[in-house]
C-alpha atoms as a PDB file:
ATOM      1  CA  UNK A   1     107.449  54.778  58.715  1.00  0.00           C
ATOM      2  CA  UNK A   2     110.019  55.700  61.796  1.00  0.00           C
ATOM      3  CA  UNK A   3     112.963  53.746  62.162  1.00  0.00           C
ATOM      4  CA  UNK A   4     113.815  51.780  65.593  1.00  0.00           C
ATOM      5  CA  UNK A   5     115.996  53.474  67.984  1.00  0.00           C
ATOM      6  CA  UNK A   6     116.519  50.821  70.906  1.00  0.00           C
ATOM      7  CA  UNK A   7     118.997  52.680  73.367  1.00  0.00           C
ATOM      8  CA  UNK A   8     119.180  51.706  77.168  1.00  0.00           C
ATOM      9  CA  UNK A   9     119.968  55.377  79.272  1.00  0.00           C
ATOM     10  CA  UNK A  10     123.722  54.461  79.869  1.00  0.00           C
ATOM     11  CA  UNK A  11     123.394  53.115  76.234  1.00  0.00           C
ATOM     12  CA  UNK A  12     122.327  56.624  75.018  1.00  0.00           C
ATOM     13  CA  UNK A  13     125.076  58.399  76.757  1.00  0.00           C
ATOM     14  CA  UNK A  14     127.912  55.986  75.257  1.00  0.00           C
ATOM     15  CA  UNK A  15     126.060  56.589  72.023  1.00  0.00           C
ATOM     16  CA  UNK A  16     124.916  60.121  71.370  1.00  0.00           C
ATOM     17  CA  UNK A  17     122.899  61.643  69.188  1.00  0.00           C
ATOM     18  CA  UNK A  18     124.274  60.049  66.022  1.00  0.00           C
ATOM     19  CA  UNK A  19     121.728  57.597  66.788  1.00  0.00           C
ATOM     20  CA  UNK A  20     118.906  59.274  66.680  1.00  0.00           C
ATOM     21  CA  UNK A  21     120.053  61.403  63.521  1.00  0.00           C
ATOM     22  CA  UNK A  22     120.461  57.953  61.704  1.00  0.00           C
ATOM     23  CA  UNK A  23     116.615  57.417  62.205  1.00  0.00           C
ATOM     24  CA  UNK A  24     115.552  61.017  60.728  1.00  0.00           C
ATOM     25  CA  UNK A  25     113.775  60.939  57.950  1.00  0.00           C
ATOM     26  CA  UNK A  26     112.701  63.369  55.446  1.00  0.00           C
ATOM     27  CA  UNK A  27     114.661  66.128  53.886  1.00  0.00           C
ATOM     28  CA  UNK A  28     118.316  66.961  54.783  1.00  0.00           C
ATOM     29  CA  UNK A  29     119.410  69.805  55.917  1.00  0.00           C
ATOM     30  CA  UNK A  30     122.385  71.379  54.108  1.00  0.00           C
ATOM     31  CA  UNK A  31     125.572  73.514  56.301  1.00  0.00           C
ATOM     32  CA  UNK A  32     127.023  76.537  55.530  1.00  0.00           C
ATOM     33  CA  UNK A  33     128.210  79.854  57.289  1.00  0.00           C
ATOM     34  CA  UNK A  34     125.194  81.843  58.945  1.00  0.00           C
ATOM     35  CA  UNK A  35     127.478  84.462  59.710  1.00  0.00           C
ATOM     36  CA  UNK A  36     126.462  86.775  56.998  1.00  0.00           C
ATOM     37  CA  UNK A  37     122.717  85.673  56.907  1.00  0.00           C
ATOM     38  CA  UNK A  38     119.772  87.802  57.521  1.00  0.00           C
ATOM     39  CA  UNK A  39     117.315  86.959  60.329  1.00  0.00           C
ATOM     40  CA  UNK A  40     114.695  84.520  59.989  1.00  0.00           C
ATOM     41  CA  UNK A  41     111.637  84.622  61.851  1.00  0.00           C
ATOM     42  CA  UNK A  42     110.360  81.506  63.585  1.00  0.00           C
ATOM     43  CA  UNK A  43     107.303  80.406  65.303  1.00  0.00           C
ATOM     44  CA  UNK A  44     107.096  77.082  67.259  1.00  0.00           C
ATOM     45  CA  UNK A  45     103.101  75.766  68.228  1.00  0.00           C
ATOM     46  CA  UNK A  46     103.202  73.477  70.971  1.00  0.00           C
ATOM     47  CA  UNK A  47     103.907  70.145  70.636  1.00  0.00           C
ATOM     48  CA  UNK A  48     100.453  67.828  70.708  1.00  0.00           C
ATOM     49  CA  UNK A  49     100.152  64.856  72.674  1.00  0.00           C
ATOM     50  CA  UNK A  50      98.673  61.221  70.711  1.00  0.00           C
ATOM     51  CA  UNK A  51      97.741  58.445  73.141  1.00  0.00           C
ATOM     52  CA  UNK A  52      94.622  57.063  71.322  1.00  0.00           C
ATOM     53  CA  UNK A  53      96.887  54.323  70.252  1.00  0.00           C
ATOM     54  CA  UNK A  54      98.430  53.018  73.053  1.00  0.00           C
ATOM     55  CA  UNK A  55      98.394  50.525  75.179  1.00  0.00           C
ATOM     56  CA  UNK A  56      98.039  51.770  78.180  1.00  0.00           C
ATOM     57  CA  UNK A  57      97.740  55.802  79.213  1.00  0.00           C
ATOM     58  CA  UNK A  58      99.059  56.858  82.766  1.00  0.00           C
ATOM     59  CA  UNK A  59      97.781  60.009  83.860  1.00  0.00           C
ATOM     60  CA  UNK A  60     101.162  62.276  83.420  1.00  0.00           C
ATOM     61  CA  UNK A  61     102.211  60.603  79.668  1.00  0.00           C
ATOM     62  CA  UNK A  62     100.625  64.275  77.916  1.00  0.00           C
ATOM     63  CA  UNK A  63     102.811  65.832  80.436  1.00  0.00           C
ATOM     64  CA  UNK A  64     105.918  64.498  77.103  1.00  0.00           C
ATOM     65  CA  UNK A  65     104.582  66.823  75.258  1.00  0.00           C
ATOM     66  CA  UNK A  66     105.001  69.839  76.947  1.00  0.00           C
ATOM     67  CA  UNK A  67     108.713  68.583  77.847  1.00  0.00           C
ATOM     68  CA  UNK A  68     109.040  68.073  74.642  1.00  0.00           C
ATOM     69  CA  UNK A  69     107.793  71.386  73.598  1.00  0.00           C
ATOM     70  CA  UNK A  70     110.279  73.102  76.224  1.00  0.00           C
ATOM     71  CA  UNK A  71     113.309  71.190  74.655  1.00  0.00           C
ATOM     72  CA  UNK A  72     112.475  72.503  71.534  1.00  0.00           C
ATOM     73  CA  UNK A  73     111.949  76.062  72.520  1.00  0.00           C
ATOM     74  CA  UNK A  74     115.622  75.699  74.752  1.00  0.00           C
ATOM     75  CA  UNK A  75     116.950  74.728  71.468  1.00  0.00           C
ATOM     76  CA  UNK A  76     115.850  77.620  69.221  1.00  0.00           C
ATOM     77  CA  UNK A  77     115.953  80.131  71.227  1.00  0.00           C
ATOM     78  CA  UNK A  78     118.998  82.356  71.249  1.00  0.00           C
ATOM     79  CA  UNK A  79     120.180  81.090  68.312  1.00  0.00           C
ATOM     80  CA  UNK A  80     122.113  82.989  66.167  1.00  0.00           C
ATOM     81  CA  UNK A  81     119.874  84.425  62.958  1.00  0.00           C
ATOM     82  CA  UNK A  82     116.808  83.268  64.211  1.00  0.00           C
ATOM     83  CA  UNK A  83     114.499  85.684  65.570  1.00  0.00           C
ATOM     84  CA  UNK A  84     112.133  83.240  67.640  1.00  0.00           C
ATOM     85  CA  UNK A  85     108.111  84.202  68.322  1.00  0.00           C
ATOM     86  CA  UNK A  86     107.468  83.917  72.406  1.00  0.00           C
ATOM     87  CA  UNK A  87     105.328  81.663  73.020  1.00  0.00           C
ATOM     88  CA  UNK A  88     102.334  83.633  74.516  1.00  0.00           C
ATOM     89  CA  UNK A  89     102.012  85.390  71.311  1.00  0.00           C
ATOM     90  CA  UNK A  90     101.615  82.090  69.338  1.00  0.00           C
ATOM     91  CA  UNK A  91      98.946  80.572  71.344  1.00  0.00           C
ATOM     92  CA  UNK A  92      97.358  83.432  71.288  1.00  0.00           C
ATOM     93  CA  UNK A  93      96.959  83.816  67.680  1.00  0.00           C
ATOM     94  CA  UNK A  94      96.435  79.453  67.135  1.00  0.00           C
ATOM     95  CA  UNK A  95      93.305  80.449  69.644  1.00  0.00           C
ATOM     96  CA  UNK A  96      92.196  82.703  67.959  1.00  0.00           C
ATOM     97  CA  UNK A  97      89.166  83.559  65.912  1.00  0.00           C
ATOM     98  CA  UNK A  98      90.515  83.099  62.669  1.00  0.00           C
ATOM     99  CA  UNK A  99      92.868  80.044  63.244  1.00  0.00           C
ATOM    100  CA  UNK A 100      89.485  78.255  64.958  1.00  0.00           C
ATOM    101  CA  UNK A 101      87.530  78.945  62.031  1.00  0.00           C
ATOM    102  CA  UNK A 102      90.195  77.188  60.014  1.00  0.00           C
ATOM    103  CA  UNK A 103      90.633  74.138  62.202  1.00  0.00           C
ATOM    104  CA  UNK A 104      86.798  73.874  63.877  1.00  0.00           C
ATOM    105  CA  UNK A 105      86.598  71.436  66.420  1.00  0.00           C
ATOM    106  CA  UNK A 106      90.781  70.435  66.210  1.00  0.00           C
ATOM    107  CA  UNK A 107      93.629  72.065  68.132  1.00  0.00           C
ATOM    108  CA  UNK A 108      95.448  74.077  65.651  1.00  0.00           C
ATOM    109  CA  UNK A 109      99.151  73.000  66.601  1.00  0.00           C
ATOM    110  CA  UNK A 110      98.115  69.696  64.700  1.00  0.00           C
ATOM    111  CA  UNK A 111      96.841  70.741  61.707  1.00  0.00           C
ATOM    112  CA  UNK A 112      99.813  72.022  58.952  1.00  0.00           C
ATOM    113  CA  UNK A 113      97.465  74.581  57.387  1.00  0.00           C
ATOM    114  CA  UNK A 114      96.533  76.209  60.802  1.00  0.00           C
ATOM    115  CA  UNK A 115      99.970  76.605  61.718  1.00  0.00           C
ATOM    116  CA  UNK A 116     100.836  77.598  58.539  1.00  0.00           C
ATOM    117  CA  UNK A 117      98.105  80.583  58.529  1.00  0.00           C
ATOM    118  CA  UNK A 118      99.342  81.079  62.760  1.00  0.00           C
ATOM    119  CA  UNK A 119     103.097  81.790  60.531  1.00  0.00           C
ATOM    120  CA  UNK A 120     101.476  84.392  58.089  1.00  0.00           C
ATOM    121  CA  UNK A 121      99.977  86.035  61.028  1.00  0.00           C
ATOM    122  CA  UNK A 122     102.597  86.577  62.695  1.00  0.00           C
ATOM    123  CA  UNK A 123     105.030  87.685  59.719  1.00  0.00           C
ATOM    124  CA  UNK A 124     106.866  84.412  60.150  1.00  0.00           C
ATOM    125  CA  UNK A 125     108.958  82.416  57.889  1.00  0.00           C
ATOM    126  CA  UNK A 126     109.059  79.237  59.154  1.00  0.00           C
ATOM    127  CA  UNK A 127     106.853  77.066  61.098  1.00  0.00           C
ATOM    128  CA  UNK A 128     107.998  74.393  63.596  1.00  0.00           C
ATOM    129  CA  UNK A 129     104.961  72.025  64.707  1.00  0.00           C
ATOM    130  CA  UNK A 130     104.799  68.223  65.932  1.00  0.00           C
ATOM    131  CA  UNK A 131     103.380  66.109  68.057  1.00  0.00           C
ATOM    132  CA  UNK A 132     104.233  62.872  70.721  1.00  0.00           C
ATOM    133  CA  UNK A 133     102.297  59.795  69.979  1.00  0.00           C
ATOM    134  CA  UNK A 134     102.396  56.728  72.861  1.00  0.00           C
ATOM    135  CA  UNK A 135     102.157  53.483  71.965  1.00  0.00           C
ATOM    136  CA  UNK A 136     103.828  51.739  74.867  1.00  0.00           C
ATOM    137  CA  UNK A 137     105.667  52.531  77.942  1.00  0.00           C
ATOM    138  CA  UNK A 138     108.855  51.789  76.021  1.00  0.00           C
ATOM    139  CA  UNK A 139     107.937  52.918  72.967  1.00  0.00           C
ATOM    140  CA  UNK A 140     106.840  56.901  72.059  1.00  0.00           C
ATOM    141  CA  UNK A 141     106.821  58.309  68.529  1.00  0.00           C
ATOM    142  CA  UNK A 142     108.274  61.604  68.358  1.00  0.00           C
ATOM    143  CA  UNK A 143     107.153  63.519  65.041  1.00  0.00           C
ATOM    144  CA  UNK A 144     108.383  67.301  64.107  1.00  0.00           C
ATOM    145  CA  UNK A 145     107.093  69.112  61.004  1.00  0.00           C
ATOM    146  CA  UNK A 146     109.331  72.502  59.643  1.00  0.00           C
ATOM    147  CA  UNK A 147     106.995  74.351  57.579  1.00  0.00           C
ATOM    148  CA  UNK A 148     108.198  76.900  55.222  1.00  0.00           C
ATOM    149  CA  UNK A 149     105.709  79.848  55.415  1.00  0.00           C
ATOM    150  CA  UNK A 150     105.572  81.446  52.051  1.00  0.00           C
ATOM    151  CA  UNK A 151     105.212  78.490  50.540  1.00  0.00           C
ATOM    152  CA  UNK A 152     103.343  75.732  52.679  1.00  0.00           C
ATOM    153  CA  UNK A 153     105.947  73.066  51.809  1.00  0.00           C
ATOM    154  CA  UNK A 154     106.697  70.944  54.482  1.00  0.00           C
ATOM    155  CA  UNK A 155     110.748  71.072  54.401  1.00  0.00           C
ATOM    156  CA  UNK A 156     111.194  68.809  57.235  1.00  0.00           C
ATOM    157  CA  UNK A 157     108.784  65.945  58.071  1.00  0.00           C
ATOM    158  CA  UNK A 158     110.558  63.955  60.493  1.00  0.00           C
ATOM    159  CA  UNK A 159     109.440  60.721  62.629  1.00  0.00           C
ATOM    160  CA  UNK A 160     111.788  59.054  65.504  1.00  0.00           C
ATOM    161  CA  UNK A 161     110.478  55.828  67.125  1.00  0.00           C
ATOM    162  CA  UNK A 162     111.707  56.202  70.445  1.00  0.00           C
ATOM    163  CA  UNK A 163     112.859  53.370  72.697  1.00  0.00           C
ATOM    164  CA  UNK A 164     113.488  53.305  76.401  1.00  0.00           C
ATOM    165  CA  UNK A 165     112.458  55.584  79.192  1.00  0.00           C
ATOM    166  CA  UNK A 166     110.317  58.185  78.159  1.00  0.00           C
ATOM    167  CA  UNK A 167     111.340  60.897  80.390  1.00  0.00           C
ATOM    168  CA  UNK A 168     114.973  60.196  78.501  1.00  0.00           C
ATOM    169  CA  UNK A 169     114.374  59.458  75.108  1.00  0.00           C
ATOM    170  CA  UNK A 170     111.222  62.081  74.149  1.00  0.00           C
ATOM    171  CA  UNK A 171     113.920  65.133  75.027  1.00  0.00           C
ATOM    172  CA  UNK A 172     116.681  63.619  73.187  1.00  0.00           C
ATOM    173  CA  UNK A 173     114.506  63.459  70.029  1.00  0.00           C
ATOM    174  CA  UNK A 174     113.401  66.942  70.902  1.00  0.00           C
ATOM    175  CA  UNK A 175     116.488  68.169  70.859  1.00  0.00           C
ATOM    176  CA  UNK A 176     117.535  66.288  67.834  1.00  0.00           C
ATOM    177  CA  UNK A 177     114.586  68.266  66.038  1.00  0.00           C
ATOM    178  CA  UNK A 178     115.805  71.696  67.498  1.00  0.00           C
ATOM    179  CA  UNK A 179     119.362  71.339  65.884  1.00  0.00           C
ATOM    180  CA  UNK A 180     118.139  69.988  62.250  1.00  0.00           C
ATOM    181  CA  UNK A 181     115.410  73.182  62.570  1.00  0.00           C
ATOM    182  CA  UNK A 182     117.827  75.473  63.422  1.00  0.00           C
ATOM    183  CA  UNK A 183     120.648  74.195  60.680  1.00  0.00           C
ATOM    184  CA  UNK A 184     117.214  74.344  58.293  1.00  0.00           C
ATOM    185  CA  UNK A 185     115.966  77.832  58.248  1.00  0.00           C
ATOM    186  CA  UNK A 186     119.402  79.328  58.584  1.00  0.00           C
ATOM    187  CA  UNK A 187     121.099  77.350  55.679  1.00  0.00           C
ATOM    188  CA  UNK A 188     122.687  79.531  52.605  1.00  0.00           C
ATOM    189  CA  UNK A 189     119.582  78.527  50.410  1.00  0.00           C
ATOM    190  CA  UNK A 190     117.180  79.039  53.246  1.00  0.00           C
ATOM    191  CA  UNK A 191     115.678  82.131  51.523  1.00  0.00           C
ATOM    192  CA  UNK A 192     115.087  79.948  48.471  1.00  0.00           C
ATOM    193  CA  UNK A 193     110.780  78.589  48.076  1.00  0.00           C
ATOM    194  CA  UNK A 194     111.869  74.775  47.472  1.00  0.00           C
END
């Protein structure tokens, strides 16, 4: 179940994101040098958007996801030791014959075994996926799943409840995602099947 995060905007900037890392949960990542480390290869399916749940849906709200999604790719990207999949390439392969016949009649950047399979593809060894869930217009769940490739273990499985301004708080936990995937898959034990 997420934890409560009730920041105001001017709140949030006093704050930081030590707030929102106090609501992670899930596995913790560990530190260490990445100087020395080899390259891992990442792939990131777009983030879904959940509304059945709330309240009240306004015709932009699945427009969080794909901010969202862009946080998350501005996050990874560039990052030293990760070698990240473009994004063309991965929506290609999640539509694709073999990733439909998986899922059927669901969107493959929701279902763990899809993207899991979308990672083997593509000679991947880690899999980032989520989603946004509404459930008011001051609260949004944001959820972010780190899938370890080789072997299907879900590494990070993280929920923030998000509270405030959507268009502030859905990138902030977006971003707090980014940084715990990126200090993740390039960790010294990274390598290591858990």
């Amino acid at each position: 179940m997420p934890r409560s995060i009730a920041l105001s905007t001017s709140r949030w900037l006093a704050v930081g994101a030590a707030a929102l890392t106090i609501a992670v949960s899930g596995v913790r990542a560990q530190s260490g040098s990445t100087s020395t480390k080899a390259q891992v290869k990442v792939v990131m399916l777009d983030l879904a958007f959940y509304g059945k749940r709330a309240n009240d849906l306004l015709p932009n709200d699945s427009a969080m996801a794909m901010t969202a999604t862009s946080v998350m790719r501005a996050g990874l990207t560039g990052k030293p030791n990760i070698t990240f999949v473009d994004s063309l390439t991965v929506t290609k392969t999640a539509s694709g014959p073999k990733a439909t016949a998986l899922v059927q009649d669901v969107p493959c950047n929701v279902v763990v075994a899809c993207a899991r399979d979308v990672g083997k593809e593509l000679g991947a060894n880690w899999v980032v996926m989520g989603k946004i869930s509404k459930t008011s217009d001051l609260i949004w769940i944001f959820s972010g799943e780190l899938i370890n490739v080789a072997s299907g273990k879900l590494v990070l499985d993280d929920s923030y409840e998000l509270k405030g301004i959507a268009a502030d708080m859905v990138p902030k936990g977006a971003e707090v995602f980014a940084r715990r995937v990126a200090k993740r898959v390039t960790a010294p034990d990274s390598a290591v099947v858990q």
